[in-house]
Protein backbone atom coordinates (compact mmCIF):
# COMPACT_ATOMS: atom_id res chain seq x y z
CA UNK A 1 0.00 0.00 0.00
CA UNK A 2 2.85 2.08 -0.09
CA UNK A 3 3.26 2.67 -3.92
CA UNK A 4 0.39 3.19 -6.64
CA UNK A 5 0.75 2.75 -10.19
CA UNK A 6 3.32 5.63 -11.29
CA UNK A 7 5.53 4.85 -8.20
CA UNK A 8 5.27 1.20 -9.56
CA UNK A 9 5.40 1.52 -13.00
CA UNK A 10 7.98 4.71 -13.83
CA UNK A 11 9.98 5.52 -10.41
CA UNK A 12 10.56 7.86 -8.38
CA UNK A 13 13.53 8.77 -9.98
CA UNK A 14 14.77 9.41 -13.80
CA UNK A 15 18.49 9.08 -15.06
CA UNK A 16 18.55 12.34 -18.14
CA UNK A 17 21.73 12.72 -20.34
CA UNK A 18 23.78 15.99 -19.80
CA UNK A 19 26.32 17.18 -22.57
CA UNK A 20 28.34 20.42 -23.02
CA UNK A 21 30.15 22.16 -25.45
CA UNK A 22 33.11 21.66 -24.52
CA UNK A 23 32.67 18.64 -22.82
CA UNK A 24 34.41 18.01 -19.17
CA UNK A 25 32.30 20.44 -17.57
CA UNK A 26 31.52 20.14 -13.57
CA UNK A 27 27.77 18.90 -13.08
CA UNK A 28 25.94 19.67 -9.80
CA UNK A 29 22.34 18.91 -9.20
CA UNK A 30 20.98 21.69 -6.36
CA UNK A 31 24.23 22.29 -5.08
CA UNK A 32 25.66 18.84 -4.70
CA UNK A 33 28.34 17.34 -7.13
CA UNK A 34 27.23 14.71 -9.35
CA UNK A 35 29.87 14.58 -12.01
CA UNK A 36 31.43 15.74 -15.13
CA UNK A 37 29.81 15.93 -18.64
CA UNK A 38 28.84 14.09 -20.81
CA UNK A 39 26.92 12.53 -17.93
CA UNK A 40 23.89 10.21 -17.15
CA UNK A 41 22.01 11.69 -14.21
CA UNK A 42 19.52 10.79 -11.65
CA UNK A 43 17.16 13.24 -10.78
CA UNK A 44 14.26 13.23 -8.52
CA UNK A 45 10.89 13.87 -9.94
CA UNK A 46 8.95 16.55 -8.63
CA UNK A 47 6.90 19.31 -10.09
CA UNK A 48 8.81 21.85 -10.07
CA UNK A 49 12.32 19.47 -11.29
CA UNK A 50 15.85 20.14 -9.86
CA UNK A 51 18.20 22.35 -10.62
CA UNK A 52 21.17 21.73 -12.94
CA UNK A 53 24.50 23.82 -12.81
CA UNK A 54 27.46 23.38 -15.33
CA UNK A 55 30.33 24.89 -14.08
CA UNK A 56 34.12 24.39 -16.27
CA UNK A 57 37.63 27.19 -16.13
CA UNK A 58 37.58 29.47 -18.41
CA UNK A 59 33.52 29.56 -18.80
CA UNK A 60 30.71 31.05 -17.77
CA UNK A 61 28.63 28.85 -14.85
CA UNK A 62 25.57 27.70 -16.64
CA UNK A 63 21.89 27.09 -14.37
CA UNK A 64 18.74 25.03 -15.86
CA UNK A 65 15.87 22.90 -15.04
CA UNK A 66 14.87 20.23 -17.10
CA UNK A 67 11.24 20.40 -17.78
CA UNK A 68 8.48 18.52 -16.21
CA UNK A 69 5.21 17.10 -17.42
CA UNK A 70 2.33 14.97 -16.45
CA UNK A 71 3.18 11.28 -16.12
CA UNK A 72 0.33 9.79 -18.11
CA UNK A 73 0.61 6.14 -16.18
CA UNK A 74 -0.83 8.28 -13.09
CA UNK A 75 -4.08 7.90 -15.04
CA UNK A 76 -4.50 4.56 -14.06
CA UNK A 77 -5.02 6.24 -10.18
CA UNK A 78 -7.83 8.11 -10.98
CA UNK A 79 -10.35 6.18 -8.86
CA UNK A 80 -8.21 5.95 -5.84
CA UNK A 81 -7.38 9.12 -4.41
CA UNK A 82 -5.14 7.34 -1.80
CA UNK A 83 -2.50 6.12 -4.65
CA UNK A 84 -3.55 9.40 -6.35
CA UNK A 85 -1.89 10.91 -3.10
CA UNK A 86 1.00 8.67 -3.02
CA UNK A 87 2.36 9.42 -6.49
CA UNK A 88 1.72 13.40 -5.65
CA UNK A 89 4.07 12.90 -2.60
CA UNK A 90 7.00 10.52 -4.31
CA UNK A 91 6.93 12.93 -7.54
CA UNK A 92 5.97 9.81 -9.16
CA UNK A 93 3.21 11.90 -10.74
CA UNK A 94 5.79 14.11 -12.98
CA UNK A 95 8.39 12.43 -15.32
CA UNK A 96 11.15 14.73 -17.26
CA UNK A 97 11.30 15.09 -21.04
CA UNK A 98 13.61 12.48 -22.04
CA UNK A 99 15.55 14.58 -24.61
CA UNK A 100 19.84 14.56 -24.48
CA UNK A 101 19.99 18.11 -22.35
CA UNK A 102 23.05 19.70 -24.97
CA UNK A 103 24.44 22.63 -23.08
CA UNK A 104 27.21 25.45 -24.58
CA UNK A 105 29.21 26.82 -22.47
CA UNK A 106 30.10 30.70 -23.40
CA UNK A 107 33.33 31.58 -22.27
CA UNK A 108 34.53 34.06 -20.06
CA UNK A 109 35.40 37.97 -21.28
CA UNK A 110 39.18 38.61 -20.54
């Protein structure tokens, strides 16, 4: 009782591809180091999505949030507004686009 149908079925969690131009950049997901691109994250899901920061010498730090949209399995919950709940709760009810996120880096003026 625990999970419902999008907790189930899709996770509470989704791995998204991060690449820069030039590659090698510093990846942080709301604050916290995750890596260096390109790189396969795993990000929460949640309605308003996390927070993505590229950071690499020589280039200016670069901020974004993947978008967010409805996570169609959640349909299945419509009669039971206790799973309905759950999947609000885990952020099982949002899943990110699954695009390859391709980031430039600009860099710095001298």
């Amino acid at each position: 009782m625990l999970s419902s149908c999008s907790t189930l079925f899709t996770g509470t969690k989704q791995t998204v591809q991060i690449n820069s131009t030039p590659s090698g950049a510093k990846v942080q997901v709301d604050g916290i180091d995750r890596g260096v691109t390109p790189a396969s994250i795993k990000l929460k899901r949640r309605s308003d999505g996390q927070t993505i920061t590229l950071n690499k010498e020589g280039f200016e730090t670069k901020s974004f949030q993947p978008e967010t949209s409805f996570n169609s399995v959640s349909i299945l919950n419509l009669f039971n507004l206790l799973f309905w709940g759950i999947d609000a709760a885990t952020g099982a009810l949002w899943k990110y686009d699954p695009k390859v996120y391709q980031i430039e880096l600009t860099a710095q003026k001298k």
